[in-house]
C-alpha atoms as a PDB file:
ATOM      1  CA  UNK A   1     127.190  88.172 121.804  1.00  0.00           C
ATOM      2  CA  UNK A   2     129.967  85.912 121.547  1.00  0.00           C
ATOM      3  CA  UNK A   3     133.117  86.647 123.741  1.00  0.00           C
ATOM      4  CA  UNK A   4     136.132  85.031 124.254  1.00  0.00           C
ATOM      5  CA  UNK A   5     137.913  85.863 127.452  1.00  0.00           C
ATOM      6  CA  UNK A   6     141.425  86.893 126.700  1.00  0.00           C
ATOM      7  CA  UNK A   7     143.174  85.914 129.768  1.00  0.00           C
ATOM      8  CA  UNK A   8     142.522  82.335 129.493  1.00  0.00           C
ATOM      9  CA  UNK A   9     145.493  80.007 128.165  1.00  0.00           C
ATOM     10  CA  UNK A  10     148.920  79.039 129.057  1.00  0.00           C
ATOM     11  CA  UNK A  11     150.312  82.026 127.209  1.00  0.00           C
ATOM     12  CA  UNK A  12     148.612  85.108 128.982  1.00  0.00           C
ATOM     13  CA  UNK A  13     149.465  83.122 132.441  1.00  0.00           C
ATOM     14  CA  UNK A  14     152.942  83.185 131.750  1.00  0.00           C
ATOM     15  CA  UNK A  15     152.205  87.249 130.118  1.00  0.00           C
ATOM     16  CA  UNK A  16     150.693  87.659 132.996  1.00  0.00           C
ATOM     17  CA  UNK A  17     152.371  86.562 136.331  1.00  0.00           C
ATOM     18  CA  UNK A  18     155.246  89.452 134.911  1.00  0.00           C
ATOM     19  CA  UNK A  19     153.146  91.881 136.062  1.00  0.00           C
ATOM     20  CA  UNK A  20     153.727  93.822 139.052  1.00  0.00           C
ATOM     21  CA  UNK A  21     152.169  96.637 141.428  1.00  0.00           C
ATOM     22  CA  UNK A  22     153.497  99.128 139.208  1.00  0.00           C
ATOM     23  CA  UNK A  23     152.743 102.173 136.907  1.00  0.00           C
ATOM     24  CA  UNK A  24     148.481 101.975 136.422  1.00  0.00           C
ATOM     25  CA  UNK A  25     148.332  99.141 138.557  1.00  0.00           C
ATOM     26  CA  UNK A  26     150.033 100.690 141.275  1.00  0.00           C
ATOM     27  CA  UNK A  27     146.939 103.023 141.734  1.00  0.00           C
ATOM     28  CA  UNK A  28     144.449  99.609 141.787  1.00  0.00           C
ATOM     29  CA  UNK A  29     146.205  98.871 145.053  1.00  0.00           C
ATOM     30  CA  UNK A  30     147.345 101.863 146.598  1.00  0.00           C
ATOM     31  CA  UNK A  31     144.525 102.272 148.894  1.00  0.00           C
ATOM     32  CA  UNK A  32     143.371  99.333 149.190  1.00  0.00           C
ATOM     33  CA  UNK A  33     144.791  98.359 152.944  1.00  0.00           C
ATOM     34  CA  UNK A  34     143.017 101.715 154.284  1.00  0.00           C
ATOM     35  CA  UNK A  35     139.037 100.289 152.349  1.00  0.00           C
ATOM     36  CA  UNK A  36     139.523  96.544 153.995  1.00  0.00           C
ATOM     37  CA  UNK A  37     140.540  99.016 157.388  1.00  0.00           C
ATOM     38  CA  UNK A  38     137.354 101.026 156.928  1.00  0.00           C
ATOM     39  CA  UNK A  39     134.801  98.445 155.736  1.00  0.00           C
ATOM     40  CA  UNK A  40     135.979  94.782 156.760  1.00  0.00           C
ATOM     41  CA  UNK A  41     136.175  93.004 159.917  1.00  0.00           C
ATOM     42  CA  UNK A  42     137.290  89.554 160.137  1.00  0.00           C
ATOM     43  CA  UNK A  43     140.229  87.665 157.927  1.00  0.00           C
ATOM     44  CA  UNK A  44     138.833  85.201 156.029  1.00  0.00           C
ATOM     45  CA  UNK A  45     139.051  86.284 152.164  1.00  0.00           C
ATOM     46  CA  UNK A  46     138.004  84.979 148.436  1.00  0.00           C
ATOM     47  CA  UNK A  47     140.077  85.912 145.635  1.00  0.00           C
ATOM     48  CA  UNK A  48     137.478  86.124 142.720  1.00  0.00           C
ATOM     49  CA  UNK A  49     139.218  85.889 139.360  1.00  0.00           C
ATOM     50  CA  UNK A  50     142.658  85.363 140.713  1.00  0.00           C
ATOM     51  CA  UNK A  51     144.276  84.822 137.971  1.00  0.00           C
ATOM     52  CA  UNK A  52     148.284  84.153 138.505  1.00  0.00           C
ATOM     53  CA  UNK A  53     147.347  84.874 142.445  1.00  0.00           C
ATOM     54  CA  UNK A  54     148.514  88.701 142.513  1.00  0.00           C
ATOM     55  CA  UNK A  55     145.727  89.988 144.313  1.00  0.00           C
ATOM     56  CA  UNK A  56     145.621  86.692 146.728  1.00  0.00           C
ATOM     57  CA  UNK A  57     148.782  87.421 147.559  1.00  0.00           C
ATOM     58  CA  UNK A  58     148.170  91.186 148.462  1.00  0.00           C
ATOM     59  CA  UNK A  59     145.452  90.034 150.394  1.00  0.00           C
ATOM     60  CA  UNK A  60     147.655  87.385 152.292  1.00  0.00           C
ATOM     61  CA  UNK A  61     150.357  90.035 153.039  1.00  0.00           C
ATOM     62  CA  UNK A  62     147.159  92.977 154.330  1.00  0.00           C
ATOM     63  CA  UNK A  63     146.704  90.370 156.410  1.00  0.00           C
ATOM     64  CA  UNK A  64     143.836  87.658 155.067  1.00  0.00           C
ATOM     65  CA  UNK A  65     143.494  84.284 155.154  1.00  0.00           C
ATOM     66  CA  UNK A  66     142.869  84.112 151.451  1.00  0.00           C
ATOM     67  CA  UNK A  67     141.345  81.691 148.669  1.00  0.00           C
ATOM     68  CA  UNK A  68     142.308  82.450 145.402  1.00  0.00           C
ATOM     69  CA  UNK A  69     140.023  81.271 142.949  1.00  0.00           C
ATOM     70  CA  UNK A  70     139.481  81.349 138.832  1.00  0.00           C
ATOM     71  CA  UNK A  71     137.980  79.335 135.741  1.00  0.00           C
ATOM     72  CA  UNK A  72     140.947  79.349 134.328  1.00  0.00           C
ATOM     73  CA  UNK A  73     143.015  76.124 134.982  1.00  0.00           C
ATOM     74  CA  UNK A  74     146.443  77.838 133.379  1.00  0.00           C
ATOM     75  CA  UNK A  75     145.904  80.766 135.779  1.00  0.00           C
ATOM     76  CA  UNK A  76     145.390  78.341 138.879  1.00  0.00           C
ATOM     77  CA  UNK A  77     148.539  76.043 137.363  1.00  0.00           C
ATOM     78  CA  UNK A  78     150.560  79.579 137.470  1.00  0.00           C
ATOM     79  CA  UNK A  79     149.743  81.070 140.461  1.00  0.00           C
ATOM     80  CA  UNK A  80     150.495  77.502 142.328  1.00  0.00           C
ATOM     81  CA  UNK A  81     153.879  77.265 140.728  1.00  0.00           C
ATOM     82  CA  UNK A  82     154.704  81.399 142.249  1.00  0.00           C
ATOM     83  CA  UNK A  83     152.703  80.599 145.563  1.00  0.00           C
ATOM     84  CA  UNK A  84     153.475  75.944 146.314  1.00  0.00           C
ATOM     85  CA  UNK A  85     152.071  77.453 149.617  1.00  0.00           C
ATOM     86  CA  UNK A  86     148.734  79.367 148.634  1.00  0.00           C
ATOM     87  CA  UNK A  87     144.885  78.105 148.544  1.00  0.00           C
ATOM     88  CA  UNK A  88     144.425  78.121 144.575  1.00  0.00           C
ATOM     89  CA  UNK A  89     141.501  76.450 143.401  1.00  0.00           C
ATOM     90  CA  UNK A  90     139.985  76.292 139.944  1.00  0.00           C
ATOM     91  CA  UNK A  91     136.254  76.680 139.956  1.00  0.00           C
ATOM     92  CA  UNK A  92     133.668  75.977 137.097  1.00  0.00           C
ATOM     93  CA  UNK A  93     132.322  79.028 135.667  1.00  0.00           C
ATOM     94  CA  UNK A  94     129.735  80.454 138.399  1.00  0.00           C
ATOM     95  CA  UNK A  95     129.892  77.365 140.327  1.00  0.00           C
ATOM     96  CA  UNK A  96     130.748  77.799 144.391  1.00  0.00           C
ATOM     97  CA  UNK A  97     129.984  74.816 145.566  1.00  0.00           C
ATOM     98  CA  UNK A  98     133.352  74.718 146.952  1.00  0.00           C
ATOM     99  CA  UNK A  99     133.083  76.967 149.295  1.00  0.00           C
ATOM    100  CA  UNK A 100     130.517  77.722 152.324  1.00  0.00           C
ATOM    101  CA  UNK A 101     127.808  79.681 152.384  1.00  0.00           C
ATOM    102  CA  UNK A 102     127.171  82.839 155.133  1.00  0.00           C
ATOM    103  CA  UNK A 103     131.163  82.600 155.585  1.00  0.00           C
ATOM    104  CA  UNK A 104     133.321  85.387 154.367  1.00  0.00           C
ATOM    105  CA  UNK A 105     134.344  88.820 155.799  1.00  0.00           C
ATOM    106  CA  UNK A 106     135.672  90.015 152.541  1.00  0.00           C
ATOM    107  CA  UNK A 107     135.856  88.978 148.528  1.00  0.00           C
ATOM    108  CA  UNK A 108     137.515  90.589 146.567  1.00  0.00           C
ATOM    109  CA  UNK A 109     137.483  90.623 142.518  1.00  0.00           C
ATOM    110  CA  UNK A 110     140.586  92.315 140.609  1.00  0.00           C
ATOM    111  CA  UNK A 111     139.547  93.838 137.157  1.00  0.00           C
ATOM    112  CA  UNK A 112     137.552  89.797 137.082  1.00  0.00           C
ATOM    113  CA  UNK A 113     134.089  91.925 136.298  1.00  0.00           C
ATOM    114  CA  UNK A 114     136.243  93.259 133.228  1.00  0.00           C
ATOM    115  CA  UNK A 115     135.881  90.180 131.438  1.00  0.00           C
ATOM    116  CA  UNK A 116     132.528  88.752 132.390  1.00  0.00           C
ATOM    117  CA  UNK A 117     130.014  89.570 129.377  1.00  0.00           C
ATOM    118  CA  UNK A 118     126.107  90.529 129.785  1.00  0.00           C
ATOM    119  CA  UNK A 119     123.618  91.733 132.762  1.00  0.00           C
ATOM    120  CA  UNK A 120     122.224  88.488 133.700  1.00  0.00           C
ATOM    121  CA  UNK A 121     125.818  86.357 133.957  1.00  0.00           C
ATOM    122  CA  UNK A 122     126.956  89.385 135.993  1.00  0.00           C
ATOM    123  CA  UNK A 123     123.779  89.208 138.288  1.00  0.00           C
ATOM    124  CA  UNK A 124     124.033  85.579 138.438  1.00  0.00           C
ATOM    125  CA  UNK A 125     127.532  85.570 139.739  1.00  0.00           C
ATOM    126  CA  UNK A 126     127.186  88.782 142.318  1.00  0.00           C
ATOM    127  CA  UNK A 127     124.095  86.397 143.756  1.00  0.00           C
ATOM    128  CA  UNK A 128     126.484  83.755 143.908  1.00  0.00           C
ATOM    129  CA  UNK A 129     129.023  85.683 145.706  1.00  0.00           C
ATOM    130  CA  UNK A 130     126.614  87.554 147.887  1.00  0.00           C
ATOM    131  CA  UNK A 131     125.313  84.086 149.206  1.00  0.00           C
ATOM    132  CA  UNK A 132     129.270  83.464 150.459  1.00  0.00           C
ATOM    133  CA  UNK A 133     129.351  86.876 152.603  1.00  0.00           C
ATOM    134  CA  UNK A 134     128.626  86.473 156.477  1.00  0.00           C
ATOM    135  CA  UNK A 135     125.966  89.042 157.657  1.00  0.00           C
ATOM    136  CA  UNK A 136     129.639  91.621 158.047  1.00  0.00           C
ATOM    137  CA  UNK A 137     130.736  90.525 154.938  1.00  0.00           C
ATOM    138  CA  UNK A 138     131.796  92.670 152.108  1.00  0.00           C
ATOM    139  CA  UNK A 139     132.830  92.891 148.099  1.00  0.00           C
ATOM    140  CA  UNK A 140     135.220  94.484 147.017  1.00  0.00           C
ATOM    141  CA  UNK A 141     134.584  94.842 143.148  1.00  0.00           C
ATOM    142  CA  UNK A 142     137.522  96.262 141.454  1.00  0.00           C
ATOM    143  CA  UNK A 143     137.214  97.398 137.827  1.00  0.00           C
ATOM    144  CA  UNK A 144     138.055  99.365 134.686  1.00  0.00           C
ATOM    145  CA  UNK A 145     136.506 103.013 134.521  1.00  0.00           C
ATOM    146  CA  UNK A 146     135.418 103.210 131.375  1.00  0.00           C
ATOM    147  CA  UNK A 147     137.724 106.308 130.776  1.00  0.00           C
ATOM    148  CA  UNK A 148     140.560 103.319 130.666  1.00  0.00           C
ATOM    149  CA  UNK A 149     139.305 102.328 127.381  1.00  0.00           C
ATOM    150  CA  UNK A 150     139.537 106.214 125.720  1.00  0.00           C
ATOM    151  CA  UNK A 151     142.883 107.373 127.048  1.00  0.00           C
ATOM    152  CA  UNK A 152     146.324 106.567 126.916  1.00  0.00           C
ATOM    153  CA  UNK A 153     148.456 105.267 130.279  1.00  0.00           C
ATOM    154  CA  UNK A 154     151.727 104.346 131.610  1.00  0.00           C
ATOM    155  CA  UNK A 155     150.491 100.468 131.680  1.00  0.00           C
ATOM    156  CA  UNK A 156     147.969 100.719 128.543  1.00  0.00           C
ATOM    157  CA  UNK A 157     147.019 101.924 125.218  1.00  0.00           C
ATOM    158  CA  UNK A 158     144.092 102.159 123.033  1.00  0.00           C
ATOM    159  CA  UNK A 159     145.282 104.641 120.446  1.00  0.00           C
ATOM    160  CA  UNK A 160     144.852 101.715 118.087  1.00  0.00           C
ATOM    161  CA  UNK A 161     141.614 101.104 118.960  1.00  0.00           C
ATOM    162  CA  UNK A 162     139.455 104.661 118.348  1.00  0.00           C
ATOM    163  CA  UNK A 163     135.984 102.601 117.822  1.00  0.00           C
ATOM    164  CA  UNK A 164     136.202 101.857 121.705  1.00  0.00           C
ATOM    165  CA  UNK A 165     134.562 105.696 121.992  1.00  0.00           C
ATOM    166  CA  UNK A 166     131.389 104.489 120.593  1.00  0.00           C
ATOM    167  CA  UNK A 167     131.287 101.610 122.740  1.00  0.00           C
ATOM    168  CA  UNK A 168     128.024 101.791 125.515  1.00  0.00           C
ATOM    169  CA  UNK A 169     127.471  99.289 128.146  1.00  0.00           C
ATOM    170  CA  UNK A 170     128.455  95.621 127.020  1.00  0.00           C
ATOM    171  CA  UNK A 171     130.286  95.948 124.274  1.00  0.00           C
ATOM    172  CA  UNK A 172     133.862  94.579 123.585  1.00  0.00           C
ATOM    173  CA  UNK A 173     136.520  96.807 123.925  1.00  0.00           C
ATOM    174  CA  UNK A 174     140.168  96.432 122.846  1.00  0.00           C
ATOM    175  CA  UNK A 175     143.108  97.742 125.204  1.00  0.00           C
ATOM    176  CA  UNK A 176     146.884  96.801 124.547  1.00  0.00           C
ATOM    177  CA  UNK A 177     148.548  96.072 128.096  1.00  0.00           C
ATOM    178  CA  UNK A 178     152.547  97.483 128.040  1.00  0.00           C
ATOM    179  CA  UNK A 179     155.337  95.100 129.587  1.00  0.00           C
ATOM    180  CA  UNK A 180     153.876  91.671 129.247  1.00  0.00           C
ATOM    181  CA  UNK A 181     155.977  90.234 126.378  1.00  0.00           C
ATOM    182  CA  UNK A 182     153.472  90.473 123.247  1.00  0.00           C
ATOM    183  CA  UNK A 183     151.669  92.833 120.979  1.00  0.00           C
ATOM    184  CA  UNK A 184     148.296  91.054 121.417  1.00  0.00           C
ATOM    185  CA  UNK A 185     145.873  93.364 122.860  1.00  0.00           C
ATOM    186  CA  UNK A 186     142.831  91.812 124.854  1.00  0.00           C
ATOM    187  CA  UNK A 187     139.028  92.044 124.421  1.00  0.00           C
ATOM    188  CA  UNK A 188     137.159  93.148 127.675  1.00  0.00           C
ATOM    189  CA  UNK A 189     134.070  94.292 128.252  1.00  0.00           C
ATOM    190  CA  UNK A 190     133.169  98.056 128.858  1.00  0.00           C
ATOM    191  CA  UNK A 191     130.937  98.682 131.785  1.00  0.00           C
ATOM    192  CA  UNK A 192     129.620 101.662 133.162  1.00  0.00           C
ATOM    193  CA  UNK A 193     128.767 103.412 136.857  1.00  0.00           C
ATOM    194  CA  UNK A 194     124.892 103.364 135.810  1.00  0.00           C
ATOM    195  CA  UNK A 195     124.660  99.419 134.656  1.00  0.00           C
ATOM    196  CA  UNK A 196     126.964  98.448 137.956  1.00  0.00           C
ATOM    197  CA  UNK A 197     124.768 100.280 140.194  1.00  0.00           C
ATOM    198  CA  UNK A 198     121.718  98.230 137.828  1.00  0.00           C
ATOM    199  CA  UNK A 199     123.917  94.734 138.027  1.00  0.00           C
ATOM    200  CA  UNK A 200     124.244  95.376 141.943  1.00  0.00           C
ATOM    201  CA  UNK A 201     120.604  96.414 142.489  1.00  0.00           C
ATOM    202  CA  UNK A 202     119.122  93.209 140.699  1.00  0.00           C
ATOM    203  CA  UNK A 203     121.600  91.060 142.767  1.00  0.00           C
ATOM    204  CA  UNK A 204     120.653  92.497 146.418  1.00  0.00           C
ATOM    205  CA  UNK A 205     123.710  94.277 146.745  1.00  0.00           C
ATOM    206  CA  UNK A 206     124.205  97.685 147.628  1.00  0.00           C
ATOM    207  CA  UNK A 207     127.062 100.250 147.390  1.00  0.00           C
ATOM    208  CA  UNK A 208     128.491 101.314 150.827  1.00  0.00           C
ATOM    209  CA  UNK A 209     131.395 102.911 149.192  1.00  0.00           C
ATOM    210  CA  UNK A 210     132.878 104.224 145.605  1.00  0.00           C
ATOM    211  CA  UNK A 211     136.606 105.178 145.289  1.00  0.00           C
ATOM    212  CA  UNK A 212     138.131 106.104 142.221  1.00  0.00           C
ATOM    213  CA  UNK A 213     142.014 106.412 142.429  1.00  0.00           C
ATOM    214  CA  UNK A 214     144.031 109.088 141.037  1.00  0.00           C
ATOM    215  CA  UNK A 215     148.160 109.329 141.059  1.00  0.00           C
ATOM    216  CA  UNK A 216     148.654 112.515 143.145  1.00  0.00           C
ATOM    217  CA  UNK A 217     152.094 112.821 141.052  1.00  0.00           C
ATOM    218  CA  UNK A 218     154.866 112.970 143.264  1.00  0.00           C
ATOM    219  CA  UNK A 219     154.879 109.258 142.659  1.00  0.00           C
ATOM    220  CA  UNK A 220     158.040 107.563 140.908  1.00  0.00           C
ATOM    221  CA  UNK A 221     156.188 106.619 137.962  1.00  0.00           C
ATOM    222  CA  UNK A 222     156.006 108.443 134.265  1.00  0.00           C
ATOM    223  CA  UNK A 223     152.184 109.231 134.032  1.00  0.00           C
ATOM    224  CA  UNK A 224     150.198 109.811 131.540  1.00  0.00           C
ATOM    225  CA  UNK A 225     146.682 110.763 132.122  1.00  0.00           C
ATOM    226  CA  UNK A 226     146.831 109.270 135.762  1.00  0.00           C
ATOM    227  CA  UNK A 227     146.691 112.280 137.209  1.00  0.00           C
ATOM    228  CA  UNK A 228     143.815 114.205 135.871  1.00  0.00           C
ATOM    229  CA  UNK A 229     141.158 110.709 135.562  1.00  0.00           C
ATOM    230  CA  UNK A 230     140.653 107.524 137.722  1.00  0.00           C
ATOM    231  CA  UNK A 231     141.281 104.590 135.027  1.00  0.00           C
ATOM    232  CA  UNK A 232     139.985 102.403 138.506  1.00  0.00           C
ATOM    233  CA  UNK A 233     136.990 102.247 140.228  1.00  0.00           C
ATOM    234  CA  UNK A 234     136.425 100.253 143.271  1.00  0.00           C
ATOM    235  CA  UNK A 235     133.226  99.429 144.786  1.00  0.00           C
ATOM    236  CA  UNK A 236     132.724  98.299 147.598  1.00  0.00           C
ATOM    237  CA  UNK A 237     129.192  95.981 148.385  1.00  0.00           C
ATOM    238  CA  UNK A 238     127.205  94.223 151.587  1.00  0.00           C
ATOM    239  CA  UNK A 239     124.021  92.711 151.285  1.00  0.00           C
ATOM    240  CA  UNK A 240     120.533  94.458 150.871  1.00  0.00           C
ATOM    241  CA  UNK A 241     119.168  91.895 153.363  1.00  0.00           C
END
């Protein structure tokens, strides 16, 4: 299956780093200081699929040491230019050779997951990460519920896009992202509960804690379906061994 990731290019950098902790993505974030509370221990943090450095930067402000880190070299170009100050390195694809092994208390990955096509490259990458953990280490995998890709939302849309219903594990979906600038929806990759729990099982990982975030709706945002389904799921992983 071929895929192109949408997110790459000096376009949806710029698109990108407009974003803010708002609306949908308010609810990917809102409880994420009370997880790293419950699960992690130590401060030293990788930023999987940083993209413009958003997420680094939450993790720098919750307290982390943080690394931000992405294929993507207009991504790493971005989030250097909003964060002179920040660890932002660009990494090949699956390659972490930069960093030590048996090290981490926490990585996170933002929505990266999202864009990252078939079992094995999935596997291949959580037994990449896994190898950077220390033995208290923790992921914190952060993704799109698959409802996100059937419903409308106060940051998305996929009226436009009705075929995503039929879509089963590993198949491109389209989703149209509001308040970025452009009317160029992006292509991700639907994924569901079953094949993460398969994906984490094959790479020695195992779930330690599942949180799916709904707006409780005294919030000051205009929701849409936020209220009723969690368009977020967060998982969060340690090491079988």
């Amino acid at each position: 299956m071929e895929f192109k990731n949408s997110y790459e290019g000096a376009k949806w950098a710029a698109s990108y780093a407009k974003l803010e902790f708002a609306d949908t993505y308010y609810l990917a974030y809102r409880d994420l200081p009370a997880i790293f509370l419950e699960h992690t221990k130590g401060r030293k943090a990788i930023d999987f699929g940083c993209g413009v450095g958003r997420s680094t930067r939450f993790l720098q402000k919750c307290g982390f040491s943080a690394i931000g880190s992405d294929i993507s070299e207009g991504m790493i170009s971005k989030a250097k230019e909003i964060d002179p100050k920040g660890d932002y390195r660009l990494i090949a694809d699956g390659d972490f050779g930069q960093f030590k092994h048996n090290s981490y208390d926490l990585i996170m990955s933002a929505f990266t997951f999202d864009n990252i096509p078939t079992m094995e490259r999935k596997v291949a990458i959580f037994q990449g990460l896994k190898n950077l953990l220390n033995n208290d280490g923790k992921i914190i995998n952060l993704v799109s519920s698959p409802d996100m890709y059937y419903n409308e939302w106060a940051s998305f849309s996929t009226r436009d896009y009705p075929e995503n219903k039929f879509a089963q594990s590993g198949d491109k979906v389209k989703i149209f992202i509001t308040g970025i600038g452009h009317n160029e929806p992006v292509e991700d990759i639907i994924w569901t509960h079953e094949s993460y729990q398969d994906v984490y099982n094959r790479a020695g990982l195992e779930i330690v804690g599942t949180y799916k975030p709904m707006a409780k709706g005294d919030e000051p945002y205009n929701w849409v379906n936020e209220t009723r389904i969690a368009p977020w799921v967060i998982y969060v992983l340690r090491s079988k061994s």
